[in-house]
N, C-alpha and C. Protein backbone atom coordinates (compact mmCIF):
# COMPACT_ATOMS: atom_id res chain seq x y z
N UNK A 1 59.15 52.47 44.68
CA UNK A 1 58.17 52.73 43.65
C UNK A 1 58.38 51.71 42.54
N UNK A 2 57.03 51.02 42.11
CA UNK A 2 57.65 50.07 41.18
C UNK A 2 56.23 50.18 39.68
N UNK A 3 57.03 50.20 38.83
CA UNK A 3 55.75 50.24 37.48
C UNK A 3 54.76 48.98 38.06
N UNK A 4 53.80 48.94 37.17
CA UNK A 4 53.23 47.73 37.33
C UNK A 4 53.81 46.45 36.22
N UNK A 5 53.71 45.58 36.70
CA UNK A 5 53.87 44.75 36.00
C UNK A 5 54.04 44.51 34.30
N UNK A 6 52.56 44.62 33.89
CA UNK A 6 51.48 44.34 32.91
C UNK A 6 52.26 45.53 31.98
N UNK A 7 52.74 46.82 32.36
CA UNK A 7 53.13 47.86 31.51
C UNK A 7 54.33 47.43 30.54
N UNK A 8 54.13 47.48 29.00
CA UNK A 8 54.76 47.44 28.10
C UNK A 8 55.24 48.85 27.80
N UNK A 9 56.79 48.78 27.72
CA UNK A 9 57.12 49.62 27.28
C UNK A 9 58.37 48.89 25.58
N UNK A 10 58.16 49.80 24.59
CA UNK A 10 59.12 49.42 23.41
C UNK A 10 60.52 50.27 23.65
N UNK A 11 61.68 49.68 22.96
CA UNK A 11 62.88 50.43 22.59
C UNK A 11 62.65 52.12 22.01
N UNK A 12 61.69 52.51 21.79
CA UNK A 12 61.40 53.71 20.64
C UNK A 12 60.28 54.22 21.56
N UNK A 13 60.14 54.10 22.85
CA UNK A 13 58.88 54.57 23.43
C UNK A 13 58.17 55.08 23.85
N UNK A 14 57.30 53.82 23.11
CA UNK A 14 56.22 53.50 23.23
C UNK A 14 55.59 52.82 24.18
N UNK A 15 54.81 53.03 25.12
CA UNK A 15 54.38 52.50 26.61
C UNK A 15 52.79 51.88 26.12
N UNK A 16 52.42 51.12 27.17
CA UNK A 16 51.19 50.43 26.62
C UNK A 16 50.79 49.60 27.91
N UNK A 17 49.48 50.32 28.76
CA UNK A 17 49.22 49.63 29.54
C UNK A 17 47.18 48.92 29.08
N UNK A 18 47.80 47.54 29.12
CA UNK A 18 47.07 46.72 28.98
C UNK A 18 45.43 46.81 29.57
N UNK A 19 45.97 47.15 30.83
CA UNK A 19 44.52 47.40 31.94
C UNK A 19 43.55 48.66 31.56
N UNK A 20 43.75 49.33 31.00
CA UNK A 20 43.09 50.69 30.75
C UNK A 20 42.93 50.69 29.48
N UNK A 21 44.23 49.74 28.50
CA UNK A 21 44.01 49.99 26.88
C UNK A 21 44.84 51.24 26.25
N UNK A 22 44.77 52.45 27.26
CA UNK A 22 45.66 53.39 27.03
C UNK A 22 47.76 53.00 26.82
N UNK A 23 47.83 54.36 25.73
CA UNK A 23 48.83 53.85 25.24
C UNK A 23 49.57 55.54 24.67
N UNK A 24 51.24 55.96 25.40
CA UNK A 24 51.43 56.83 25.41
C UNK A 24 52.89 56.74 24.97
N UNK A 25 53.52 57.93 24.30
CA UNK A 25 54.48 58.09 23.61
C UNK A 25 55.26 58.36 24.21
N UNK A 26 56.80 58.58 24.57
CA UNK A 26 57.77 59.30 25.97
C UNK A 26 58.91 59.30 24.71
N UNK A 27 59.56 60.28 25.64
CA UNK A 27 60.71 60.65 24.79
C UNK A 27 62.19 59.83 25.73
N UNK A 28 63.23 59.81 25.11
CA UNK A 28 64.49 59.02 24.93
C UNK A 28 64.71 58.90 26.86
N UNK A 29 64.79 60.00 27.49
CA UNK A 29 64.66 60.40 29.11
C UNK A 29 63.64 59.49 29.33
N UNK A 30 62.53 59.39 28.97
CA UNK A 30 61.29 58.87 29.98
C UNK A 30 61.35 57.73 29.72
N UNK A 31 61.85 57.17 28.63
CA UNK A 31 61.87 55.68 28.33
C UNK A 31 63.06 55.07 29.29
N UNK A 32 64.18 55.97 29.27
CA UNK A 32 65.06 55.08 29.85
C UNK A 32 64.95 55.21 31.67
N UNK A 33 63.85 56.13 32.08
CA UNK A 33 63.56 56.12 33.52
C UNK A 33 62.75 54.90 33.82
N UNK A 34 61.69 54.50 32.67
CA UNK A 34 60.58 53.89 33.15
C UNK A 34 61.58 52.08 32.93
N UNK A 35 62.78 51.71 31.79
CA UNK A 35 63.23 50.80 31.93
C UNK A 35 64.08 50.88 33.32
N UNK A 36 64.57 51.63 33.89
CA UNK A 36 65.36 51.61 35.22
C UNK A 36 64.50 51.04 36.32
N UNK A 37 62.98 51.53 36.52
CA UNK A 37 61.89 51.11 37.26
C UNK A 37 61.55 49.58 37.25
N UNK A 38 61.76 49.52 35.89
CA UNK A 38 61.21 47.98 35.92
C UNK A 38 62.47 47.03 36.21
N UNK A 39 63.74 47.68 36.27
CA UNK A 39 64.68 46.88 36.72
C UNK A 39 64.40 47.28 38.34
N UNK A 40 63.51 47.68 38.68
CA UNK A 40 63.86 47.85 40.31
C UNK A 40 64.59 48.77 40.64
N UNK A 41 64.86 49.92 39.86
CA UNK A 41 66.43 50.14 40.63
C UNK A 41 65.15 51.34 41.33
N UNK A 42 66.77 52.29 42.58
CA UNK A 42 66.09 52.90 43.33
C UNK A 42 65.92 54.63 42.96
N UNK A 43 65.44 55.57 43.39
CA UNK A 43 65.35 56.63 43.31
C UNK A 43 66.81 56.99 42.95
N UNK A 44 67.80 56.88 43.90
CA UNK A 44 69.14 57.10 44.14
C UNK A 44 69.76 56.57 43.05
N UNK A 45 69.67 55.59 42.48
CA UNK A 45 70.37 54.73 41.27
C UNK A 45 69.83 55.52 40.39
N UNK A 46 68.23 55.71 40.17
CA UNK A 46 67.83 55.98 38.53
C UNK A 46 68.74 57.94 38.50
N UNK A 47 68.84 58.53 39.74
CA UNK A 47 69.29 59.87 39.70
C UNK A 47 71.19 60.24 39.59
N UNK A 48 71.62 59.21 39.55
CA UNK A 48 72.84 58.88 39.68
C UNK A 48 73.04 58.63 38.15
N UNK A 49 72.68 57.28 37.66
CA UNK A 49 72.31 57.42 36.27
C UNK A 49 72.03 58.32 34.99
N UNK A 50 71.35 59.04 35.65
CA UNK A 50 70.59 60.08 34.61
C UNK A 50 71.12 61.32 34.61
N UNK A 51 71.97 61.77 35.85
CA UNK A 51 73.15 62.91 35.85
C UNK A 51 74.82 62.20 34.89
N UNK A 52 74.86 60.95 35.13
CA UNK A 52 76.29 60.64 34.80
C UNK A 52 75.83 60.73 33.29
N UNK A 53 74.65 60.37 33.03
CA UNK A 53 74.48 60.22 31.50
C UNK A 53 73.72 61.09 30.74
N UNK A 54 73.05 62.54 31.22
CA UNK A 54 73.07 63.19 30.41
C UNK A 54 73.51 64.75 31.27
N UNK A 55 73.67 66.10 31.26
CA UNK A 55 74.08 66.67 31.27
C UNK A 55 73.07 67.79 32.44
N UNK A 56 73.14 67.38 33.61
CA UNK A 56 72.12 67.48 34.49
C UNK A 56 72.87 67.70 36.20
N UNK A 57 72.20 68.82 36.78
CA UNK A 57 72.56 68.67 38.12
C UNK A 57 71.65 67.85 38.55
N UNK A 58 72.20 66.88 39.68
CA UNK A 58 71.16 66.25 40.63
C UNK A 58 69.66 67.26 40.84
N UNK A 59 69.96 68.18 41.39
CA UNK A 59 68.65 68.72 41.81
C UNK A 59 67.85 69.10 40.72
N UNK A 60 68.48 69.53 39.89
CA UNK A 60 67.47 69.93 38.15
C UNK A 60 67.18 68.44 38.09
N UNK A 61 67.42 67.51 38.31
CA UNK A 61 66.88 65.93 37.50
C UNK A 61 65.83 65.64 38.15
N UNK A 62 66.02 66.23 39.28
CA UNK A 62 65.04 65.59 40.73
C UNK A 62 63.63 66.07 40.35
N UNK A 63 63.42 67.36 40.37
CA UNK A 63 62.25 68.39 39.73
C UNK A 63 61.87 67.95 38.65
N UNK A 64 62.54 67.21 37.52
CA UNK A 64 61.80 66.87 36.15
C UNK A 64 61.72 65.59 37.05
N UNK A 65 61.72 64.62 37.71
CA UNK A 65 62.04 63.10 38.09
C UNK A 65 60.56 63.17 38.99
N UNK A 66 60.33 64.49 39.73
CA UNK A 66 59.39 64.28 40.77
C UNK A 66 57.97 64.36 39.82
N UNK A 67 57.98 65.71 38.42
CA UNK A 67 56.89 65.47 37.74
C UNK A 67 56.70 64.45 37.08
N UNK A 68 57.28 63.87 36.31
CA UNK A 68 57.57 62.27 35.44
C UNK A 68 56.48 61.26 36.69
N UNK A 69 57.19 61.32 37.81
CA UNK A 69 56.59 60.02 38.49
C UNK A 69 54.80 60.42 39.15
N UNK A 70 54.83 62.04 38.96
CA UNK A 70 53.66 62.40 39.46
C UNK A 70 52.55 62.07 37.74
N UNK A 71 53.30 62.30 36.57
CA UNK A 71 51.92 61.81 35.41
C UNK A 71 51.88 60.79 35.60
N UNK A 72 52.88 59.38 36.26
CA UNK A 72 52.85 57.76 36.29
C UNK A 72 52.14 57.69 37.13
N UNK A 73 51.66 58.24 38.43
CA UNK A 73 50.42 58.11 39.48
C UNK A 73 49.35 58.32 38.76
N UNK A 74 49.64 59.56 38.03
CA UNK A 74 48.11 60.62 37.65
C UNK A 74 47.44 59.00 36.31
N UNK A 75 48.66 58.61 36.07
CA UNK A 75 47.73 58.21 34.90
C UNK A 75 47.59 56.20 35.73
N UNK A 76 47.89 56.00 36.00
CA UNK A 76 47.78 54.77 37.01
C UNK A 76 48.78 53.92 36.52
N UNK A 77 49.93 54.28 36.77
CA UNK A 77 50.95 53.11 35.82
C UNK A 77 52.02 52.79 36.41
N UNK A 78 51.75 53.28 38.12
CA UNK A 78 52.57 52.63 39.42
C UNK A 78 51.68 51.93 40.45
N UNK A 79 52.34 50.56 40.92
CA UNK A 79 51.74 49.55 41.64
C UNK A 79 51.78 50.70 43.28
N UNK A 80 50.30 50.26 43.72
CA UNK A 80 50.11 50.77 44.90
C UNK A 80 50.87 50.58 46.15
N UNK A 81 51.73 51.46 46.90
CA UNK A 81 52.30 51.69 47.79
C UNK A 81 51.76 50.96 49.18
């Protein structure tokens, strides 16, 4: 799964996709999922990550991880499969 390109995201973010004009706020979690994406990394890395670093079973991360990537479809801000 990979963001698109074109998607700006800020340190404090703030996301901003160019193609639509739309532009959405995420909190400290969603920012640092959507910079993991754009490094490429994988499902397995960003969930490994996000348990060592905040206070999370794997499977509780997975369930917030599976809705997160389902508003990034809903809203078009992952490159097509």
């Amino acid at each position: 799964m990979k963001l698109k390109r074109n998607i700006a995201v800020s340190e404090s973010g703030f996301l901003f996709d160019p193609t639509s004009g739309e532009s959405y706020s995420l909190n400290e979690q969603g920012t640092e999922i959507l910079n993991l994406l754009k490094e490429k990394k994988s499902d397995t890395e960003i969930t490994g990550y996000m348990t060592d670093t905040y206070d999370i079973s794997p499977d509780e991360f997975e369930k917030y991880y599976l809705d997160f990537v389902g508003m990034l479809r809903q809203f078009k801000l992952l490159e097509d499969e």
